[in-house]
N, C-alpha and C. Protein backbone atom coordinates (compact mmCIF):
# COMPACT_ATOMS: atom_id res chain seq x y z
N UNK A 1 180.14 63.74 -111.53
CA UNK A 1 179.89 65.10 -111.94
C UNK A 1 180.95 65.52 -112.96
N UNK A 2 180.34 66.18 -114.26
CA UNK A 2 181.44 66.84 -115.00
C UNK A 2 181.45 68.34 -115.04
N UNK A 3 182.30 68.89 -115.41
CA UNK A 3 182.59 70.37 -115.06
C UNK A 3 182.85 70.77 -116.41
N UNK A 4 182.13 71.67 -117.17
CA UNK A 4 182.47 72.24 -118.75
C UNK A 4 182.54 73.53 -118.76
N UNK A 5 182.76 74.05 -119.53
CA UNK A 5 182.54 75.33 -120.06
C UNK A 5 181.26 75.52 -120.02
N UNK A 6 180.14 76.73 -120.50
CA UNK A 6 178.73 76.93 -120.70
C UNK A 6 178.70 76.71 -122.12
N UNK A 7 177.79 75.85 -123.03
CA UNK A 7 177.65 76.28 -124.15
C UNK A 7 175.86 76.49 -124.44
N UNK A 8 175.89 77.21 -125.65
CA UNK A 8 174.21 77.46 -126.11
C UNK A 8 173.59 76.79 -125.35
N UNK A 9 173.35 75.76 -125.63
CA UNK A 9 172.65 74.17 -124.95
C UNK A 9 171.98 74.68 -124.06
N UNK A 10 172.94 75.40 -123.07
CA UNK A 10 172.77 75.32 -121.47
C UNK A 10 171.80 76.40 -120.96
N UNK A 11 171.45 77.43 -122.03
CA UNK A 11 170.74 78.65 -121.65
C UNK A 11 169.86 78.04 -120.86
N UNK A 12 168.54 77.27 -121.11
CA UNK A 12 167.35 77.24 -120.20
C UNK A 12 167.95 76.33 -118.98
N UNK A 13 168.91 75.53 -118.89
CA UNK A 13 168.99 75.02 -117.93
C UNK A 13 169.36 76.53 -116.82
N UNK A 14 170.65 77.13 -117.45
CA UNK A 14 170.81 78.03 -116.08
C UNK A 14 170.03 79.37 -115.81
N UNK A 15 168.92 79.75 -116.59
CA UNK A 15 168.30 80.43 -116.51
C UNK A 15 167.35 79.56 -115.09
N UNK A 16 166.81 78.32 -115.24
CA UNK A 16 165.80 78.29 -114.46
C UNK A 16 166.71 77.77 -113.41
N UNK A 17 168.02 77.87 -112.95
CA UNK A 17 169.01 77.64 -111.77
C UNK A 17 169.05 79.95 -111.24
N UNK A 18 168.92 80.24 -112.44
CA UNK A 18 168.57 81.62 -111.58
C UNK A 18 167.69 82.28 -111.04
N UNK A 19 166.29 81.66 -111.91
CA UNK A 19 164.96 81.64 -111.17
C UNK A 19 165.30 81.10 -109.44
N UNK A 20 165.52 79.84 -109.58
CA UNK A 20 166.15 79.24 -108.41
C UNK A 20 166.83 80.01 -107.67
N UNK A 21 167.42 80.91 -107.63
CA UNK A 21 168.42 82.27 -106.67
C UNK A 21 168.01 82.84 -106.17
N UNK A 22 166.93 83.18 -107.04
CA UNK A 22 165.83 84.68 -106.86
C UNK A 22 165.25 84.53 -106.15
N UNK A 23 164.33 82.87 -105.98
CA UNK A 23 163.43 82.82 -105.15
C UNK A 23 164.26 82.36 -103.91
N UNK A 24 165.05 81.55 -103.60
CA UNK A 24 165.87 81.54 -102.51
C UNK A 24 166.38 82.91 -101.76
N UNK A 25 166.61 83.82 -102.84
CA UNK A 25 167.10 85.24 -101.80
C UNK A 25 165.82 85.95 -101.92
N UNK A 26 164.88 85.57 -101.87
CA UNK A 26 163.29 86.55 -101.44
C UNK A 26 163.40 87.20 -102.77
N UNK A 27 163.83 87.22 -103.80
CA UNK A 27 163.44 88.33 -105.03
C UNK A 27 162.57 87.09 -106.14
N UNK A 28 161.93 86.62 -105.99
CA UNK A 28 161.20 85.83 -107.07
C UNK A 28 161.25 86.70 -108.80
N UNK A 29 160.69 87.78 -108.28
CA UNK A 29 159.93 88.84 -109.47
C UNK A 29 161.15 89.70 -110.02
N UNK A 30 162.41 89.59 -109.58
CA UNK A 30 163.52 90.48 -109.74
C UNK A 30 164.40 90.10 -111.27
N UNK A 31 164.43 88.73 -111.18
CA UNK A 31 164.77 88.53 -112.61
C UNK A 31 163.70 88.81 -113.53
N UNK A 32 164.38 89.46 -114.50
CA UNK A 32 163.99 90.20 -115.85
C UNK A 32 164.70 90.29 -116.59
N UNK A 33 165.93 89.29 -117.42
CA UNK A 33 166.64 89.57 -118.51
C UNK A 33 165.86 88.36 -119.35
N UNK A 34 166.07 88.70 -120.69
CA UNK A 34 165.17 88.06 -121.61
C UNK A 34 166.07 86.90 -122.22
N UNK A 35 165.84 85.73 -122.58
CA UNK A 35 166.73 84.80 -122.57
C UNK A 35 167.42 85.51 -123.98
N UNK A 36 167.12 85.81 -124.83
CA UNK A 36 168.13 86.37 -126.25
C UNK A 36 168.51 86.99 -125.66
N UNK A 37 168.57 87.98 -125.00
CA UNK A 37 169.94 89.33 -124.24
C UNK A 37 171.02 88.09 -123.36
N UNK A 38 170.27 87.20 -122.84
CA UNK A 38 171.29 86.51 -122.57
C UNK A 38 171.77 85.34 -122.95
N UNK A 39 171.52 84.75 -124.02
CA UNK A 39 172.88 84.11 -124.91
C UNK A 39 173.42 84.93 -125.82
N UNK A 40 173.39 86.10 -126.31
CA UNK A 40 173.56 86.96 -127.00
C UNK A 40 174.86 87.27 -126.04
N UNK A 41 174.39 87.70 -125.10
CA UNK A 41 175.49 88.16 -124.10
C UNK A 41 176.67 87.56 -123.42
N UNK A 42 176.38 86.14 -123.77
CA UNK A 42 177.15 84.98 -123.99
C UNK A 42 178.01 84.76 -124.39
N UNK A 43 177.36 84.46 -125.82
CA UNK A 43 177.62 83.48 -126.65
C UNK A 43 177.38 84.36 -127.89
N UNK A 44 177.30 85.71 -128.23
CA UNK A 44 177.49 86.51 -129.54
C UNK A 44 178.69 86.76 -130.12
N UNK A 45 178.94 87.84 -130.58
CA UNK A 45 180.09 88.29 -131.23
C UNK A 45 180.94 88.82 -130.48
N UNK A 46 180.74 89.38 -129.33
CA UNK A 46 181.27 90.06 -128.40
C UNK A 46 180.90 89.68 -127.14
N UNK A 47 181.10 88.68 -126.16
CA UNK A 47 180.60 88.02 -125.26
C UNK A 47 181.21 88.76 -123.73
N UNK A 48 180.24 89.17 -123.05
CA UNK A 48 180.69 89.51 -121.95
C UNK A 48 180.27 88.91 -120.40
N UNK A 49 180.20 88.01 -120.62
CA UNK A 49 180.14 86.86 -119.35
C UNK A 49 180.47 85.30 -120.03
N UNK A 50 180.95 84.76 -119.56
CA UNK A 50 181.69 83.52 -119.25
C UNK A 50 181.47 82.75 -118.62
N UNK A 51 181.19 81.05 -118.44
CA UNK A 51 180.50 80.39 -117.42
C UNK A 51 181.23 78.90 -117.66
N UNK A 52 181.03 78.53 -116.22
CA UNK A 52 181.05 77.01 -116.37
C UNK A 52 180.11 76.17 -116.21
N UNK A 53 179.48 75.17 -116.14
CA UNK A 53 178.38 74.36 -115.75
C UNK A 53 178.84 73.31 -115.75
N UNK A 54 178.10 72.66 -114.21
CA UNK A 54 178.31 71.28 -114.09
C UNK A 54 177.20 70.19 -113.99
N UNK A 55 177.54 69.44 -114.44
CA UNK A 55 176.28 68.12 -115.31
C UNK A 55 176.69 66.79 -114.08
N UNK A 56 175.36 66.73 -114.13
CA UNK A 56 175.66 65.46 -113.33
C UNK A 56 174.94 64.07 -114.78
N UNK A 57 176.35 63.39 -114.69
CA UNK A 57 176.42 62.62 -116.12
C UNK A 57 175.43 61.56 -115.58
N UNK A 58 174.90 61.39 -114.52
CA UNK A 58 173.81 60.45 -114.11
C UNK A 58 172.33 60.71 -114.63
N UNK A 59 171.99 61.67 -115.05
CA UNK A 59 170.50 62.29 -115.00
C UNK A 59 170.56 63.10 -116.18
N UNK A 60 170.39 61.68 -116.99
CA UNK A 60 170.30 63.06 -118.84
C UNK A 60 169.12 63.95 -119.07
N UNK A 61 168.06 63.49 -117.86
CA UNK A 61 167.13 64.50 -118.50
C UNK A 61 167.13 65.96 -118.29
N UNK A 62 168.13 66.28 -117.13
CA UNK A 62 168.07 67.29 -116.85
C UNK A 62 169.60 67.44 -116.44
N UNK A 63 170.60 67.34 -116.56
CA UNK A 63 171.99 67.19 -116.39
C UNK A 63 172.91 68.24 -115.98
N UNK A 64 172.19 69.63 -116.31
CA UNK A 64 172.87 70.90 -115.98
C UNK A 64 172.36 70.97 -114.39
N UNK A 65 173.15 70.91 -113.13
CA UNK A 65 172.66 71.03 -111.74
C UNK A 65 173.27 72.55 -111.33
N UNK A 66 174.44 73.18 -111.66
CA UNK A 66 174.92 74.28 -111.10
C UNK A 66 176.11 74.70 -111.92
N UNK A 67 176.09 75.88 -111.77
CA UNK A 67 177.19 76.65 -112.80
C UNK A 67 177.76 78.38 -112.05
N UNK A 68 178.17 78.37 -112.79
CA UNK A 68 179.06 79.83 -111.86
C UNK A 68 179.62 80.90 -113.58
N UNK A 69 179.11 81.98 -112.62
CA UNK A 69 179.45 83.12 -114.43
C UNK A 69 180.11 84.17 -113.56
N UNK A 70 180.82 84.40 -114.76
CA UNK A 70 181.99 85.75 -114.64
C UNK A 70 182.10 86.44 -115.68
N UNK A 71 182.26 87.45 -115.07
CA UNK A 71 182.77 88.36 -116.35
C UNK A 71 184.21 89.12 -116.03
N UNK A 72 184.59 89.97 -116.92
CA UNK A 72 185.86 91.20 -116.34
C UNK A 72 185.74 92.09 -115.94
N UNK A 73 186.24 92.76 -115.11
CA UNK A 73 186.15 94.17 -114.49
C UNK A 73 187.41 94.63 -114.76
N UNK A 74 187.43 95.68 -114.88
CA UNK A 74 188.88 96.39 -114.68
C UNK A 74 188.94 96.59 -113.96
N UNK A 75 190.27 97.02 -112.63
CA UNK A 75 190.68 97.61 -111.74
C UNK A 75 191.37 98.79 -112.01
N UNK A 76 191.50 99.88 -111.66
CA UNK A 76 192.77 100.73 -111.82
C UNK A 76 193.96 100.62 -111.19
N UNK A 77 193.36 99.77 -109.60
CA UNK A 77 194.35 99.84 -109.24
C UNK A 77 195.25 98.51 -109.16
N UNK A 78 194.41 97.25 -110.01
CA UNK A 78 194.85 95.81 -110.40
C UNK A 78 195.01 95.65 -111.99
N UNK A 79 194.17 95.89 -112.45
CA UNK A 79 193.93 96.05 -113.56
C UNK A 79 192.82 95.11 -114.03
N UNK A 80 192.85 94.12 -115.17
CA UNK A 80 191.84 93.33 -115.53
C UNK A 80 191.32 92.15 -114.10
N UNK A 81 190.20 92.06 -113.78
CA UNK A 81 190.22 91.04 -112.80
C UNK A 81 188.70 90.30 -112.98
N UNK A 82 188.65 89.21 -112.46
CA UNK A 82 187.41 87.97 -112.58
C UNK A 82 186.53 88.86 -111.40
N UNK A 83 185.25 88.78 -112.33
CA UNK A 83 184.10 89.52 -111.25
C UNK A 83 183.10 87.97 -111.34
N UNK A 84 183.16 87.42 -110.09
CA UNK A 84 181.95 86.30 -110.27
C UNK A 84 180.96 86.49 -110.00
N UNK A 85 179.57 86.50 -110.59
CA UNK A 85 178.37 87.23 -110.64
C UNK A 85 177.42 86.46 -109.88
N UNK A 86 177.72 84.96 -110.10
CA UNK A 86 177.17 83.91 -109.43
C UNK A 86 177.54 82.62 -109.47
N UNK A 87 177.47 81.93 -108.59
CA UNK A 87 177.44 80.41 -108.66
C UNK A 87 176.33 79.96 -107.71
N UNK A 88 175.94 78.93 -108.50
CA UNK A 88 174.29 78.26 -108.11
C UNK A 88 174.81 76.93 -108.20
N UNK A 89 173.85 76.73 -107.14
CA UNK A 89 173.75 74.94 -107.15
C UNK A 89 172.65 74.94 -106.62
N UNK A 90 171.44 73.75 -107.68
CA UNK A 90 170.47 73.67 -107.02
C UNK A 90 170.15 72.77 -105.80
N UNK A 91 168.96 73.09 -105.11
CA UNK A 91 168.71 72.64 -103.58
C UNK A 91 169.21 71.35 -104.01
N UNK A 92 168.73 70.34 -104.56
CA UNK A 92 169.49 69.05 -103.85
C UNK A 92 170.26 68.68 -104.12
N UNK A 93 171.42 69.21 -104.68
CA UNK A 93 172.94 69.01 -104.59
C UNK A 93 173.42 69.76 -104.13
N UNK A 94 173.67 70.80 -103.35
CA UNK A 94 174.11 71.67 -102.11
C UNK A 94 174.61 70.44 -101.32
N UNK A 95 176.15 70.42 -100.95
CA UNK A 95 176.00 70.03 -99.58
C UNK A 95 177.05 68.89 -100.52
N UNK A 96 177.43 68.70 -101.50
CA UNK A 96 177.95 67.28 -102.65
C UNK A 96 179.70 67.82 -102.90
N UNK A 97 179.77 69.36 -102.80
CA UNK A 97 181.37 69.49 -103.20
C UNK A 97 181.22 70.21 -104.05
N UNK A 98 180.08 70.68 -104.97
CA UNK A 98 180.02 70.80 -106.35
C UNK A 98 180.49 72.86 -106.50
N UNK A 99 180.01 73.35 -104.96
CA UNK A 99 180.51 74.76 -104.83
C UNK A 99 182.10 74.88 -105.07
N UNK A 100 182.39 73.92 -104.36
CA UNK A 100 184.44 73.83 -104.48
C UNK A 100 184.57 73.54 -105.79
N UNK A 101 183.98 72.72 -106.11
CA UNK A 101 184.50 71.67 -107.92
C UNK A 101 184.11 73.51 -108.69
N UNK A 102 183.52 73.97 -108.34
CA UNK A 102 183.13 74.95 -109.45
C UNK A 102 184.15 76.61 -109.12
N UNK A 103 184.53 76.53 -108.07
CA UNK A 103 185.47 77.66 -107.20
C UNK A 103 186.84 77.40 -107.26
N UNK A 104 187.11 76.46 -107.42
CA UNK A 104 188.47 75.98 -107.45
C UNK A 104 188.62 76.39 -109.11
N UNK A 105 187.87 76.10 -110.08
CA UNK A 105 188.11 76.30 -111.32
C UNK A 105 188.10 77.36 -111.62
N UNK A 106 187.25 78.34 -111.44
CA UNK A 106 187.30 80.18 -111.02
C UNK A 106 188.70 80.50 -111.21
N UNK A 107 189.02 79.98 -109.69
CA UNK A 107 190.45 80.29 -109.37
C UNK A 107 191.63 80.04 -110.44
N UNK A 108 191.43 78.89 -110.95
CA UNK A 108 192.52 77.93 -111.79
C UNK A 108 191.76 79.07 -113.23
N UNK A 109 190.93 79.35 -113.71
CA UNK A 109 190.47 80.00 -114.97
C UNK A 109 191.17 81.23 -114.64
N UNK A 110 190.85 81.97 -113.08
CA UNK A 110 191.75 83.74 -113.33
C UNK A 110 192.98 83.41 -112.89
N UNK A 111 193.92 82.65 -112.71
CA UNK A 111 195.39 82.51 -112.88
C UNK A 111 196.06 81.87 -114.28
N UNK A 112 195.10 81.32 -114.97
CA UNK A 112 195.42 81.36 -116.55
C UNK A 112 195.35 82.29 -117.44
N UNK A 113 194.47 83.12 -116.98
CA UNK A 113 194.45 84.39 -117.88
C UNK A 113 194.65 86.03 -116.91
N UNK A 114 195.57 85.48 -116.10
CA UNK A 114 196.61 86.38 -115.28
C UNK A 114 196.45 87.42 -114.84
N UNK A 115 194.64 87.06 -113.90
CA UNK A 115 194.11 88.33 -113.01
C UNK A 115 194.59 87.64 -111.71
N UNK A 116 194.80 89.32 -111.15
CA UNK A 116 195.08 89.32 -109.89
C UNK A 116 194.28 89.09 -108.35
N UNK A 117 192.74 89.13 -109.11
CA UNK A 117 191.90 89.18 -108.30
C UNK A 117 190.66 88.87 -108.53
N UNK A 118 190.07 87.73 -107.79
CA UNK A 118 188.60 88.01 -107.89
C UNK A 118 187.45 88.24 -106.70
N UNK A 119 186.47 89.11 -107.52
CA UNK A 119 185.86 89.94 -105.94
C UNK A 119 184.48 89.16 -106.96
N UNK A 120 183.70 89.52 -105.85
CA UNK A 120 181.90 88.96 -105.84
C UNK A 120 181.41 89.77 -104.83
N UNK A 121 179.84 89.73 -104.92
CA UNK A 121 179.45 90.03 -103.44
C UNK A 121 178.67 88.54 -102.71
N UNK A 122 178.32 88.79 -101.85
CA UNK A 122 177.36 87.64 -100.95
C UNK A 122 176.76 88.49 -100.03
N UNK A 123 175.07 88.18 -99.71
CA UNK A 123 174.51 88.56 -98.99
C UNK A 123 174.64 88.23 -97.63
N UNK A 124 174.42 89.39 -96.49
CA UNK A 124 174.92 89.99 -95.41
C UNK A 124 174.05 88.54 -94.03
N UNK A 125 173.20 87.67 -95.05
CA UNK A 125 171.98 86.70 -94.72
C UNK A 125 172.91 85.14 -95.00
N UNK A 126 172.99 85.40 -95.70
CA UNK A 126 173.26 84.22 -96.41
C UNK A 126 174.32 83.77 -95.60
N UNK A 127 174.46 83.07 -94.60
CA UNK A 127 175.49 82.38 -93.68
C UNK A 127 176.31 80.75 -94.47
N UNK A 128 175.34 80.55 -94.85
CA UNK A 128 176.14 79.00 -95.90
C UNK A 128 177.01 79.42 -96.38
N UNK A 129 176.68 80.62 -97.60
CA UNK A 129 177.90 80.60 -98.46
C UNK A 129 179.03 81.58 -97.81
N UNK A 130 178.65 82.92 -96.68
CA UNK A 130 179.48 83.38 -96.16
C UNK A 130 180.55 82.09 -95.32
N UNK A 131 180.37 81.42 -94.96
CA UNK A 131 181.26 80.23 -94.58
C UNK A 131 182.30 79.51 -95.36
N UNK A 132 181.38 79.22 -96.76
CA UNK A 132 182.02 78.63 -97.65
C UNK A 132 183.15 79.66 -98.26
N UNK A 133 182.81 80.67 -98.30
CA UNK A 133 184.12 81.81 -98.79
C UNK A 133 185.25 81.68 -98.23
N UNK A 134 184.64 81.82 -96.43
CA UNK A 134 185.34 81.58 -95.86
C UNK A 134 186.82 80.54 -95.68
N UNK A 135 186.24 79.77 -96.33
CA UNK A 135 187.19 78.30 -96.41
C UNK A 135 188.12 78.63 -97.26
N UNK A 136 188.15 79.48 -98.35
CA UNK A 136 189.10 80.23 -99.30
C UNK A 136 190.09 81.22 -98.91
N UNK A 137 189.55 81.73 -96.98
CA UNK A 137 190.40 82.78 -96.58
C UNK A 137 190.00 83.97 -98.13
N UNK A 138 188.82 84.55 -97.93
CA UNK A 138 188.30 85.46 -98.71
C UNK A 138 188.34 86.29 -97.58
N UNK A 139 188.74 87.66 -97.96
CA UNK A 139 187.99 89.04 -97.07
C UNK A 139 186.79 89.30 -97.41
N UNK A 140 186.59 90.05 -95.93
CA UNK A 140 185.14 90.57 -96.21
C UNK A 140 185.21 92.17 -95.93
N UNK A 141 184.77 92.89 -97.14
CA UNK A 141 185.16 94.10 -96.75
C UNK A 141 183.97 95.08 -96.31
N UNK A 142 184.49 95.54 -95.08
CA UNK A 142 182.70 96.52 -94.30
C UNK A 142 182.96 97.33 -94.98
N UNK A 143 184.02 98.28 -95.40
CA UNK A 143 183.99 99.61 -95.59
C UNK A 143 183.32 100.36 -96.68
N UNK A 144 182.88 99.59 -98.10
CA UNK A 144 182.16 99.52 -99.13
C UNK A 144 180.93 99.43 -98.99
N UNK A 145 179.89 100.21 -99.69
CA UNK A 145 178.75 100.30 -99.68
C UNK A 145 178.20 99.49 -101.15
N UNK A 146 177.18 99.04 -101.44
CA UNK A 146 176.85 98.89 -102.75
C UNK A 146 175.83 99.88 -103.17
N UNK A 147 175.88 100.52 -104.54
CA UNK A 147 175.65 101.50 -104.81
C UNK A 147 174.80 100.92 -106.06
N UNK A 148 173.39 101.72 -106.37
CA UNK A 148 172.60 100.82 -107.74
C UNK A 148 171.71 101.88 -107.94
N UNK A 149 172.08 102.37 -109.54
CA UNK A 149 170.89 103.56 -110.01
C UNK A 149 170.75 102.44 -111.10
N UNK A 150 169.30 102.22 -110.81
CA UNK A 150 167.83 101.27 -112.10
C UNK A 150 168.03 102.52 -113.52
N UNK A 151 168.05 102.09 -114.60
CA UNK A 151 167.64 102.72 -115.19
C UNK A 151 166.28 102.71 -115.80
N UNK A 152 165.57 101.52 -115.13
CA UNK A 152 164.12 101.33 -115.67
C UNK A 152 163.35 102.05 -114.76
C-alpha cells in the first residue's frame, strides 16, 4: 500500500469511495456535491480541503482504495486546527491497517503545520470506528449537540 497526497487524478476514485459512505451510513441519496465544486474545492486557486489517498500498488485498475480529507477550522480558543471530514476505506480492505496508515499521517500532517487539535465527528452507530478512535485515546464529547441549517 502507498500513501500520497490527493491529486486531480483521484477525483472519481474518491467520489465513488463517498458514494460508498453514504450508502453504508443509510444516506444513499444525501450526497449531492457536483464533481467540479469538488476539485475546484480542492485543487483550485484557493483550496479548502486537503486529502490523502491510499493506492494499493497491486491493482492498477482501480488503485485508489481509501483516503481521508481535512480541512481548517479555527478555534478561538486553539486557534487554527485539522477538522477531518472523513476517512473511507472501502469494504474489502477494512480490517488491513489502512485506517491507522491513514490516521497516523493526519496526526504527523497537524503537528507539521502546528495545530493543536484535531476534532471529527463519528456516528453514535457506528461501533467499528468508535473503537478505532478509541485506540488513539480520542474523547468523546456528550455535552455538544450537532447543529445543521440546509440552505437548500
Amino acid at each position: 500500500m502507498i500513501i500520497r497526497r490527493a491529486e486531480r487524478r483521484d477525483i472519481p476514485a474518491m467520489l465513488q469511495l463517498i458514494q460508498e459512505l453514504a450508502d453504508y451510513e443509510k444516506a444513499p441519496l444525501e450526497v449531492t456535491v457536483d464533481p467540479l465544486h469538488f476539485e475546484t474545492s480542492g485543487f483550485g486557486p484557493q483550496p479548502v480541503w486537503w486529502a490523502f489517498v491510499v493506492e494499493d500498488d497491486k491493482q492498477p485498475a482501480q488503485p485508489v482504495v481509501a483516503f481521508a480529507l481535512y480541512y481548517i477550522r479555527y478555534s478561538t480558543w486553539k486557534g487554527q486546527v485539522m477538522y477531518l471530514e472523513d476517512i473511507i476505506v472501502t469494504a474489502n480492505y477494512r480490517g488491513k491497517g489502512i485506517g491507522k496508515m491513514l490516521m497516523d499521517k493526519l496526526i504527523e500532517e497537524a503537528r507539521d503545520r502546528g495545530f493543536q487539535r484535531i476534532t471529527w465527528q463519528v456516528l453514535e452507530w457506528n461501533e467499528p470506528a468508535i473503537q478505532f478512535y478509541k485506540k488513539y485515546q480520542a474523547s468523546f464529547d456528550p455535552e455538544w449537540v450537532n447543529v445543521i441549517l440546509d440552505l437548500k
